[in-house]
PDB file of N, CA and C in Angstrom:
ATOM      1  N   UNK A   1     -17.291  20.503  20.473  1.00  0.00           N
ATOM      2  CA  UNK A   1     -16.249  19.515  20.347  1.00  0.00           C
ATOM      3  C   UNK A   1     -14.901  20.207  20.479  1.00  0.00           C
ATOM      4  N   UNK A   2     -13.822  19.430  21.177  1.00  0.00           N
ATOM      5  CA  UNK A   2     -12.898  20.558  21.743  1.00  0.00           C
ATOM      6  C   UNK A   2     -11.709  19.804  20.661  1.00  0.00           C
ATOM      7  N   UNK A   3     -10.570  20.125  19.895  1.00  0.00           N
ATOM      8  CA  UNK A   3      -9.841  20.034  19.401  1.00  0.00           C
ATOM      9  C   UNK A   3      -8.243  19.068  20.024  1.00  0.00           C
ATOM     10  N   UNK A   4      -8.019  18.385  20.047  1.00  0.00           N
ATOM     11  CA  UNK A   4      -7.088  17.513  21.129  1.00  0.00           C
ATOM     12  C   UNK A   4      -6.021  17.450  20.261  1.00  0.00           C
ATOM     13  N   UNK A   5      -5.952  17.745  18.842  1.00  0.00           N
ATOM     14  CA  UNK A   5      -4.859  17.928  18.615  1.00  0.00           C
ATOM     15  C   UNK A   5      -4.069  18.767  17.846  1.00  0.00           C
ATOM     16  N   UNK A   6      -2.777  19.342  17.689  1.00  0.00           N
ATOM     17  CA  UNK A   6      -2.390  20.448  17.228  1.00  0.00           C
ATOM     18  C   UNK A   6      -1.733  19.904  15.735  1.00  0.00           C
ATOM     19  N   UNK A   7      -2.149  19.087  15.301  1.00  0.00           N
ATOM     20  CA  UNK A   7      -1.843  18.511  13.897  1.00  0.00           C
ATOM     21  C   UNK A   7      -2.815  18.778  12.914  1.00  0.00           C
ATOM     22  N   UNK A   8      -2.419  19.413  12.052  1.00  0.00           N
ATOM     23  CA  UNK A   8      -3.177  19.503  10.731  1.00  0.00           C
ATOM     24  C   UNK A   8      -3.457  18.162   9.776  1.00  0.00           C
ATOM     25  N   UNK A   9      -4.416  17.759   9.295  1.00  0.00           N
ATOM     26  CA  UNK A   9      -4.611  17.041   8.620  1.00  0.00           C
ATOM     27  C   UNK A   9      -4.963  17.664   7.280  1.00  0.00           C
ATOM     28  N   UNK A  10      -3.489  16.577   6.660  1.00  0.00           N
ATOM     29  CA  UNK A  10      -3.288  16.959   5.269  1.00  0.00           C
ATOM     30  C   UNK A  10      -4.239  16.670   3.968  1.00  0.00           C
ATOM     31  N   UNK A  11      -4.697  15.302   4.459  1.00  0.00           N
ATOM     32  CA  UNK A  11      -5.567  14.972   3.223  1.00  0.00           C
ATOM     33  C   UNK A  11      -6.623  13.745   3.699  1.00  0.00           C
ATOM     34  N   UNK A  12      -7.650  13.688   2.806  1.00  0.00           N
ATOM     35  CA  UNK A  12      -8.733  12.534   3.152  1.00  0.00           C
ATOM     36  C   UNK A  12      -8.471  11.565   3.732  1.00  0.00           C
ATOM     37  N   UNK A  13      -7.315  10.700   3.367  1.00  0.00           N
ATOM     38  CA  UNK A  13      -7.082   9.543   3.727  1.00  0.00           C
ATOM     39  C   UNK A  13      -6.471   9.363   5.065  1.00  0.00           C
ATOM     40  N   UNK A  14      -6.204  10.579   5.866  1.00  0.00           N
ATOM     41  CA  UNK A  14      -5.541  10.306   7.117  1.00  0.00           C
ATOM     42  C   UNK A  14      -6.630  10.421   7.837  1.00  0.00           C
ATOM     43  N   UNK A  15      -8.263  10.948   8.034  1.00  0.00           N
ATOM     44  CA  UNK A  15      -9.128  10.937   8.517  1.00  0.00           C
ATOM     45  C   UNK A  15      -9.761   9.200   9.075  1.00  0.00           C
ATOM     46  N   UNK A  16      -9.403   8.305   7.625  1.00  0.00           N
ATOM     47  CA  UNK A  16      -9.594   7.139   7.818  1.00  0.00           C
ATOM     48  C   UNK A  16      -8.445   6.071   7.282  1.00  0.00           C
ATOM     49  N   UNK A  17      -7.173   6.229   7.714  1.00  0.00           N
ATOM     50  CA  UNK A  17      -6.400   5.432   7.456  1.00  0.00           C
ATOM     51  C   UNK A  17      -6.567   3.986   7.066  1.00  0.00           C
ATOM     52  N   UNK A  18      -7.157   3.061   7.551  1.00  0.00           N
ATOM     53  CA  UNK A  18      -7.105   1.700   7.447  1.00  0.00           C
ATOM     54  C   UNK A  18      -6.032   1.088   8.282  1.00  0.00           C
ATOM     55  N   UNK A  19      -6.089  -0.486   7.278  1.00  0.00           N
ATOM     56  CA  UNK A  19      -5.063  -1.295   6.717  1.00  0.00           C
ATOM     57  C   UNK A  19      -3.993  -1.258   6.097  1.00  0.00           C
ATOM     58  N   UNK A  20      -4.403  -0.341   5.012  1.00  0.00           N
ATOM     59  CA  UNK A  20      -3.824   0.210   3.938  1.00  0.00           C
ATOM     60  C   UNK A  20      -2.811   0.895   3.777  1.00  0.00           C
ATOM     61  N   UNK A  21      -1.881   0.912   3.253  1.00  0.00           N
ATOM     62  CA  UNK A  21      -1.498   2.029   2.519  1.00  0.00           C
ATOM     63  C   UNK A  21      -2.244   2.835   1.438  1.00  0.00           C
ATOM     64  N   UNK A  22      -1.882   4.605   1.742  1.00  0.00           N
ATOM     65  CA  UNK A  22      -2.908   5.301   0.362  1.00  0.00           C
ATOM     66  C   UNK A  22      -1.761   5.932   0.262  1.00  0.00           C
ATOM     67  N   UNK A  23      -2.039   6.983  -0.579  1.00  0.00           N
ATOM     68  CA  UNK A  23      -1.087   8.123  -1.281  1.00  0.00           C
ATOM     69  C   UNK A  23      -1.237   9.141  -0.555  1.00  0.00           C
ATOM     70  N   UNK A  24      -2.355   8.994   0.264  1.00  0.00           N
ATOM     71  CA  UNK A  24      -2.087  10.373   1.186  1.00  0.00           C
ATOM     72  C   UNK A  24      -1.974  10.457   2.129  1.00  0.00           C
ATOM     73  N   UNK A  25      -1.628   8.961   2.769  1.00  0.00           N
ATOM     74  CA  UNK A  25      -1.122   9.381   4.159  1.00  0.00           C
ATOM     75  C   UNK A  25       0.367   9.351   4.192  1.00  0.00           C
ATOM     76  N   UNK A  26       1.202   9.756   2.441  1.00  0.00           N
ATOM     77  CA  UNK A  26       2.326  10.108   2.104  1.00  0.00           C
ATOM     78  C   UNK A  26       2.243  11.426   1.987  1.00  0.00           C
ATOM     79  N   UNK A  27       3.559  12.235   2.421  1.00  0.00           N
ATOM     80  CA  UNK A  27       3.795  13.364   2.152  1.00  0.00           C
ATOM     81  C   UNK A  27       4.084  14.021   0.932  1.00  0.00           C
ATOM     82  N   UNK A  28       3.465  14.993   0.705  1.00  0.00           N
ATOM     83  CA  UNK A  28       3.301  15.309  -0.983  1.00  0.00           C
ATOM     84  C   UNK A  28       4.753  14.991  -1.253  1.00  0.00           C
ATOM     85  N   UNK A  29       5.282  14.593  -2.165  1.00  0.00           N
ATOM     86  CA  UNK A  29       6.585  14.428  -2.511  1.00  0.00           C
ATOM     87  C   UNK A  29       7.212  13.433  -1.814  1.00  0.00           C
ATOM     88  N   UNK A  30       7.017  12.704  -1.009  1.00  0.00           N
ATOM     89  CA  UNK A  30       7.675  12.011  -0.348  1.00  0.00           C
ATOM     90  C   UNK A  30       7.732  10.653  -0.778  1.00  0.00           C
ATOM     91  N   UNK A  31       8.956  10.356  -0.709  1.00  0.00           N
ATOM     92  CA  UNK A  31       9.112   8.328  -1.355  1.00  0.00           C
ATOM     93  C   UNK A  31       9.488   7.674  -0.401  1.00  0.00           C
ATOM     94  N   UNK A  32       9.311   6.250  -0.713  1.00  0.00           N
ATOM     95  CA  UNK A  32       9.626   5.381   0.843  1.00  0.00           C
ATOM     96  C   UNK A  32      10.068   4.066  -0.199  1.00  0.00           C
ATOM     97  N   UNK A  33      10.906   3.700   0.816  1.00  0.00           N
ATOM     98  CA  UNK A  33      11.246   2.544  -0.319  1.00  0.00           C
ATOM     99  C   UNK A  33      10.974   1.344   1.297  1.00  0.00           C
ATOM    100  N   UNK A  34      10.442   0.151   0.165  1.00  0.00           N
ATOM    101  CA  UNK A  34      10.041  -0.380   1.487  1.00  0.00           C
ATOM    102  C   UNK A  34      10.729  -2.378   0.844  1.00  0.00           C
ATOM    103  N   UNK A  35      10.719  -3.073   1.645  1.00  0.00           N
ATOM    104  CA  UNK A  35      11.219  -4.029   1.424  1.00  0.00           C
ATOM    105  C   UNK A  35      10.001  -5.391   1.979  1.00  0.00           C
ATOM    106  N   UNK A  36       9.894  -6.201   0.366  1.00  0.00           N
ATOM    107  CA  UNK A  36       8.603  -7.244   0.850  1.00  0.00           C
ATOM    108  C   UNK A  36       9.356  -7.998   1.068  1.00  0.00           C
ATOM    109  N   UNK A  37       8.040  -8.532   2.030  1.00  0.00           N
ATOM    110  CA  UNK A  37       8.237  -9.451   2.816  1.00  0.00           C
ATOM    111  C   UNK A  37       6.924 -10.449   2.838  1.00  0.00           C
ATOM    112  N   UNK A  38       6.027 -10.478   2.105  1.00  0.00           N
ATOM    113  CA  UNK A  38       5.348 -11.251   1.992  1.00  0.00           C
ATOM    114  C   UNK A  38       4.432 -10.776   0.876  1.00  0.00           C
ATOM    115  N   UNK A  39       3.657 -11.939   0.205  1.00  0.00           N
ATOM    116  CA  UNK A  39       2.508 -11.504  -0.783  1.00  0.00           C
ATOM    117  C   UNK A  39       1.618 -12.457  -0.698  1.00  0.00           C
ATOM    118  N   UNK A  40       0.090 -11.862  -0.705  1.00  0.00           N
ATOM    119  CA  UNK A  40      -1.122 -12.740  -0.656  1.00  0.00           C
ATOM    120  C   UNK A  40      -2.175 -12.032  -1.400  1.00  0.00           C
ATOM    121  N   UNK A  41      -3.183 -12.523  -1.138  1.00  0.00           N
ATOM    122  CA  UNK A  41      -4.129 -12.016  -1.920  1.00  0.00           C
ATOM    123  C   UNK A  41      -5.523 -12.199  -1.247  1.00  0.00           C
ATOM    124  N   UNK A  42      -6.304 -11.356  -1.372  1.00  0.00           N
ATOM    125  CA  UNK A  42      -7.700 -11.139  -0.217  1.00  0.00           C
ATOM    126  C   UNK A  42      -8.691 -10.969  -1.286  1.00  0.00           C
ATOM    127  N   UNK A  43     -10.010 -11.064  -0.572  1.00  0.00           N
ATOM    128  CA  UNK A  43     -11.482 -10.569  -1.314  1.00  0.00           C
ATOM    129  C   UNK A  43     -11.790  -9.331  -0.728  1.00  0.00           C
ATOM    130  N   UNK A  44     -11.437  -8.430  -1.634  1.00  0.00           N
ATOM    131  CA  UNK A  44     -11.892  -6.800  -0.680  1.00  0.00           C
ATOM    132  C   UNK A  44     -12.747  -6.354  -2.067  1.00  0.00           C
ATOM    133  N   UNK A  45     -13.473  -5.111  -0.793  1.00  0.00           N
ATOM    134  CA  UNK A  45     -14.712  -4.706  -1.574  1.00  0.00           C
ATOM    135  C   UNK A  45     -14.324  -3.508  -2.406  1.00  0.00           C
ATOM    136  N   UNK A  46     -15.059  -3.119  -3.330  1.00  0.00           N
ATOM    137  CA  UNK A  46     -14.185  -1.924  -4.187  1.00  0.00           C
ATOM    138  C   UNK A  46     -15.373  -0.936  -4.820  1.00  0.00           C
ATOM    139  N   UNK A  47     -15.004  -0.334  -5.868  1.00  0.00           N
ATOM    140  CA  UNK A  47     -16.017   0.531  -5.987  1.00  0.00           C
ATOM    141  C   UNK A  47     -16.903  -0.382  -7.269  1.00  0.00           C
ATOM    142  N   UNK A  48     -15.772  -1.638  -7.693  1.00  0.00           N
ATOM    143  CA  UNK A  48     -16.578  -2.537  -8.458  1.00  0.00           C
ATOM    144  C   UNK A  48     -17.211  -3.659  -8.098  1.00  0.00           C
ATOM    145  N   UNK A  49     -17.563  -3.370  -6.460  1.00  0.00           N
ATOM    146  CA  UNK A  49     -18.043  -4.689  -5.833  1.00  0.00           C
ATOM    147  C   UNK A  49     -16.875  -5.587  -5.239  1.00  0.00           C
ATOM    148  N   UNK A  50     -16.939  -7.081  -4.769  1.00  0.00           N
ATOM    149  CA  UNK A  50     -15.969  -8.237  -4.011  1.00  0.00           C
ATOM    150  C   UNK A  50     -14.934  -7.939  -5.267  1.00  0.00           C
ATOM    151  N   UNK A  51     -13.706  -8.263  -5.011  1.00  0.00           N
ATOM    152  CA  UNK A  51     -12.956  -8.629  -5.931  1.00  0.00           C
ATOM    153  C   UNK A  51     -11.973  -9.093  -5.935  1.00  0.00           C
ATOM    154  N   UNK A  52     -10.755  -9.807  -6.063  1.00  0.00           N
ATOM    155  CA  UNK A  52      -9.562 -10.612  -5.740  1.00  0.00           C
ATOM    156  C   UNK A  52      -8.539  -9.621  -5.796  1.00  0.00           C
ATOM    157  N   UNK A  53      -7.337  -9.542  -5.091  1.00  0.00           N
ATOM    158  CA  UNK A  53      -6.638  -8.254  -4.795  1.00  0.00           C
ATOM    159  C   UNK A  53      -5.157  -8.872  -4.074  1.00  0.00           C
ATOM    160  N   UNK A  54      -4.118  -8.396  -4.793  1.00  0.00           N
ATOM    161  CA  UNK A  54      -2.990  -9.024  -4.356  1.00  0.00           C
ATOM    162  C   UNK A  54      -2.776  -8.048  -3.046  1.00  0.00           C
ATOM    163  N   UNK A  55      -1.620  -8.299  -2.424  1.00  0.00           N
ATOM    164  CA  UNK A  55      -1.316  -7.979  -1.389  1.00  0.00           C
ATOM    165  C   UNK A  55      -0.372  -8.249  -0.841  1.00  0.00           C
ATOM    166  N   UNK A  56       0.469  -6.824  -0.584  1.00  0.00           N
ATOM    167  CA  UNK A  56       2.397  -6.787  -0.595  1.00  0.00           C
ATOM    168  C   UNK A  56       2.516  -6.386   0.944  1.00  0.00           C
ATOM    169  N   UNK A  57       3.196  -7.434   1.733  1.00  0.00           N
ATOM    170  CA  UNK A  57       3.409  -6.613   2.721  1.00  0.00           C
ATOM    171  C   UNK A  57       4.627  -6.200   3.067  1.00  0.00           C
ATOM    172  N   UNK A  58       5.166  -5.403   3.642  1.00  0.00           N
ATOM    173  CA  UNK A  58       6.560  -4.919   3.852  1.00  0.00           C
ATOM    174  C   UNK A  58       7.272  -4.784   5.424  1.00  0.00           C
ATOM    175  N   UNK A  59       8.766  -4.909   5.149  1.00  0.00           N
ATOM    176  CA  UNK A  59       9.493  -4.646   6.573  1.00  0.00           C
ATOM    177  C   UNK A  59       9.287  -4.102   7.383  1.00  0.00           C
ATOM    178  N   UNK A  60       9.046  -2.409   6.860  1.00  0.00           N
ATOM    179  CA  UNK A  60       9.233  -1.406   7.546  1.00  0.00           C
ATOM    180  C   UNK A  60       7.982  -0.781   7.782  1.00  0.00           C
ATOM    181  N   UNK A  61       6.780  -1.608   7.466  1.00  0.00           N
ATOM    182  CA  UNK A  61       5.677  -0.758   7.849  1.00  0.00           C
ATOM    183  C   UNK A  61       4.791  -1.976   8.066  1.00  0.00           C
ATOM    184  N   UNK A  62       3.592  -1.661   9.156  1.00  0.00           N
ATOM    185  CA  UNK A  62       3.003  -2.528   9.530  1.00  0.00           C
ATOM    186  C   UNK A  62       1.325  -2.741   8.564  1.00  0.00           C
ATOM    187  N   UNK A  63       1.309  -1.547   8.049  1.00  0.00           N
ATOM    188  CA  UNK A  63      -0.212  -0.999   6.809  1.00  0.00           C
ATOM    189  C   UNK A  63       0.770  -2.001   5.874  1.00  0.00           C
ATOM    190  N   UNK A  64      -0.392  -2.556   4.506  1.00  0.00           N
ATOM    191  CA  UNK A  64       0.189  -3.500   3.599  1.00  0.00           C
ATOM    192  C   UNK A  64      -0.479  -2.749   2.557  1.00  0.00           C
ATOM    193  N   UNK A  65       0.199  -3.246   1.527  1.00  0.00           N
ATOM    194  CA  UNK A  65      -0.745  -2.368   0.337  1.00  0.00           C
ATOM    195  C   UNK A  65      -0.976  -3.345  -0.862  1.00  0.00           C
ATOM    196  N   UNK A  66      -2.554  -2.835  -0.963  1.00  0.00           N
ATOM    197  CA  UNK A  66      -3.157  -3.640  -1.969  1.00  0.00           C
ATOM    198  C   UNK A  66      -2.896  -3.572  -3.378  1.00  0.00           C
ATOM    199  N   UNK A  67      -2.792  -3.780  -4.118  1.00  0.00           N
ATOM    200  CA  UNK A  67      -2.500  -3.633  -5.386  1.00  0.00           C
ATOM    201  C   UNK A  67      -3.501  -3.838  -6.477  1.00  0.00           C
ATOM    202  N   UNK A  68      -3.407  -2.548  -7.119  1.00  0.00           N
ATOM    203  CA  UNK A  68      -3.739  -2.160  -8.211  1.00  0.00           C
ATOM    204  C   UNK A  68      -3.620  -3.294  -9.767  1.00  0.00           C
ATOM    205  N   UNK A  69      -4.264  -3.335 -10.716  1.00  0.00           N
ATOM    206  CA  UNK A  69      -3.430  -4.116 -11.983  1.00  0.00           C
ATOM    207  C   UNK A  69      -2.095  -3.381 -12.268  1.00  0.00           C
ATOM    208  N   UNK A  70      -2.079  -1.995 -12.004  1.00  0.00           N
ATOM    209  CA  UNK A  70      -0.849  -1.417 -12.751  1.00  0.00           C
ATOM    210  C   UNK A  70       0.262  -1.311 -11.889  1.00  0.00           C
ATOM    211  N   UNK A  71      -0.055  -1.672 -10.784  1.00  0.00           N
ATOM    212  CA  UNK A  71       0.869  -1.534  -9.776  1.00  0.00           C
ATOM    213  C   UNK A  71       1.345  -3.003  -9.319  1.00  0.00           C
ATOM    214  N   UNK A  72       0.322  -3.968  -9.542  1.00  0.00           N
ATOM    215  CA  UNK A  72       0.756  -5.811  -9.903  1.00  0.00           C
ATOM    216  C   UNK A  72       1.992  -5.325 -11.131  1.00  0.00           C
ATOM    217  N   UNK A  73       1.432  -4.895 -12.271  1.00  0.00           N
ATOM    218  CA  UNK A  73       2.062  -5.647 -13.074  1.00  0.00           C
ATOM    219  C   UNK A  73       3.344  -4.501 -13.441  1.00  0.00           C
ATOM    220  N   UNK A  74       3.682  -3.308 -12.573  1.00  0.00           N
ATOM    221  CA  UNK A  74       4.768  -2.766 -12.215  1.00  0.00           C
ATOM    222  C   UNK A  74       5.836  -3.948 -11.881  1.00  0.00           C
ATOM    223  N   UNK A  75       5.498  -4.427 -10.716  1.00  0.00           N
ATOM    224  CA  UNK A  75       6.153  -5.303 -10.033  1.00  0.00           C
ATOM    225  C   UNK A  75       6.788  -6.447 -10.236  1.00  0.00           C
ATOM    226  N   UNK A  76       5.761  -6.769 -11.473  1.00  0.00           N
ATOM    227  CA  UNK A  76       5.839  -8.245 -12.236  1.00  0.00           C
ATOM    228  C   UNK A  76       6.769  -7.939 -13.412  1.00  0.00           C
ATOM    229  N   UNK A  77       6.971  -6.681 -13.979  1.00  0.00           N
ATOM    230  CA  UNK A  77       7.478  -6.374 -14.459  1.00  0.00           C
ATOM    231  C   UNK A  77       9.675  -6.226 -14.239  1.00  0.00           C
ATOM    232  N   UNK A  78       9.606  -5.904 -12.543  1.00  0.00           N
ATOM    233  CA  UNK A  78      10.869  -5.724 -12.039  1.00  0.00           C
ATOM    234  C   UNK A  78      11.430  -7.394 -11.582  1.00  0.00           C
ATOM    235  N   UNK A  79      10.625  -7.808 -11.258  1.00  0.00           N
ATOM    236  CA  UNK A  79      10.686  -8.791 -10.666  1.00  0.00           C
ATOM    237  C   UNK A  79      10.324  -9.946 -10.768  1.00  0.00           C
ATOM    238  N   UNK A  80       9.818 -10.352 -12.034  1.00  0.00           N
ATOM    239  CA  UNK A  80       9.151 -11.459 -12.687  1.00  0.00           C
ATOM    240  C   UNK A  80       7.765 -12.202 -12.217  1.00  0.00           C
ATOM    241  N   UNK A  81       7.345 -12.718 -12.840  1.00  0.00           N
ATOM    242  CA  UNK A  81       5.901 -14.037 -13.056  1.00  0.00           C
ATOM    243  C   UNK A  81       5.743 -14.323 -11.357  1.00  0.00           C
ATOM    244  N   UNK A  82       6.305 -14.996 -10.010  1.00  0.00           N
ATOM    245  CA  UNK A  82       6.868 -15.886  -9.445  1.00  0.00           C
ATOM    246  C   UNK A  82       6.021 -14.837  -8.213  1.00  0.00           C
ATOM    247  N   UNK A  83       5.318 -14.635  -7.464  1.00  0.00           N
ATOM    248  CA  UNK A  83       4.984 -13.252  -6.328  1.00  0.00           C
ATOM    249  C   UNK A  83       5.492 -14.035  -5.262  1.00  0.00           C
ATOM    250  N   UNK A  84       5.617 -14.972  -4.747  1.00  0.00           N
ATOM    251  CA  UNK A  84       7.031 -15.548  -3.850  1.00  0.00           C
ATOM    252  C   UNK A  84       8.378 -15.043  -4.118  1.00  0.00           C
ATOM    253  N   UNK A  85       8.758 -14.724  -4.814  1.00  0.00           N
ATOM    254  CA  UNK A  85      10.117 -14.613  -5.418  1.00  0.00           C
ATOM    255  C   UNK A  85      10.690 -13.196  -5.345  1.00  0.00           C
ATOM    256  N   UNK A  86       9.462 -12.124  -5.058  1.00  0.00           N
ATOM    257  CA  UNK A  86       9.416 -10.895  -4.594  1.00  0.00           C
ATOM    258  C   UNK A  86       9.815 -10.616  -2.899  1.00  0.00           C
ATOM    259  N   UNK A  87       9.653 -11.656  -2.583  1.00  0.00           N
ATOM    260  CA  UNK A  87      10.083 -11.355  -1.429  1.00  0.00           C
ATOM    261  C   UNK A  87      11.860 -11.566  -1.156  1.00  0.00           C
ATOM    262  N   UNK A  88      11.817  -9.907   0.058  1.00  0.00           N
ATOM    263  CA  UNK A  88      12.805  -9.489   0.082  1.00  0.00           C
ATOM    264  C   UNK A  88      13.377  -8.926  -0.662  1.00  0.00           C
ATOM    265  N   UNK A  89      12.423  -8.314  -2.158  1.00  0.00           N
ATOM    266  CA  UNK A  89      13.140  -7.134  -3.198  1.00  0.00           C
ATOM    267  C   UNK A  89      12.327  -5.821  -2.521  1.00  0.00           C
ATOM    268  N   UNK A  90      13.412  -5.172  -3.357  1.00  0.00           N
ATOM    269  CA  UNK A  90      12.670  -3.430  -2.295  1.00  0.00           C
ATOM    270  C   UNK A  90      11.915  -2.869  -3.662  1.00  0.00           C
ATOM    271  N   UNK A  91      10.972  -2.245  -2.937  1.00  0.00           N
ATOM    272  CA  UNK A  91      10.415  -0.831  -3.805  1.00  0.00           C
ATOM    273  C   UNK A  91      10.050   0.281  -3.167  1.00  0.00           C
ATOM    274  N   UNK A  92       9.668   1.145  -4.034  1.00  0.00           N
ATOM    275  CA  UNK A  92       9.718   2.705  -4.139  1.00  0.00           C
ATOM    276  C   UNK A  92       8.314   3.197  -3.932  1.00  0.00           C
ATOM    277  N   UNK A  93       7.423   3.647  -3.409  1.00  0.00           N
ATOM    278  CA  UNK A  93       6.262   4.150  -3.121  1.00  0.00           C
ATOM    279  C   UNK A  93       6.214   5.433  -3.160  1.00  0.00           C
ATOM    280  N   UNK A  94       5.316   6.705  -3.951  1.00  0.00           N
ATOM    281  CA  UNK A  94       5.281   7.771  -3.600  1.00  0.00           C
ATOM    282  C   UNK A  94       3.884   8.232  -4.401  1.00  0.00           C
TER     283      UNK A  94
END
């Protein structure tokens, strides 16, 4: 197998990127502040089986990221009860 590219791959998650946003197809240290633009919610599979899963999508990137409880209720926290109402507030990813 011949090598096609001269990029190192940094961590697991760039092998299989997705949909998603992960933490490692961020640069160690690196923050992004990104601005929603929409929120929904999907049935994705997990390591606990189907499960209901919010879902932030943003301006500046076309990957959306699923959300966590602690990372919902980060949000819910800046930005109140309302996940319509989030749109068009920015956040911080790293």
């Amino acid at each position: 197998m011949q090598d096609n590219s001269s990029e190192r791959i940094n961590d697991w998650d760039e092998l299989y990127p997705g949909r998603f946003l992960k933490a490692g197809l961020l640069g160690a240290g690196e923050k992004r502040i990104l601005t929603i633009s929409k929120v929904s919610r999907e049935m994705l599979m997990g390591n606990k089986g189907e499960q209901m899963k919010g879902i932030i999508w943003c301006r500046e990137d076309p990957m959306s990221l699923a959300l966590n409880k602690t990372n919902g209720s980060c949000i819910r926290e800046m930005f109140g009860r309302v996940p319509w109402k989030w749109e068009g507030k920015r956040i911080a990813i790293f």
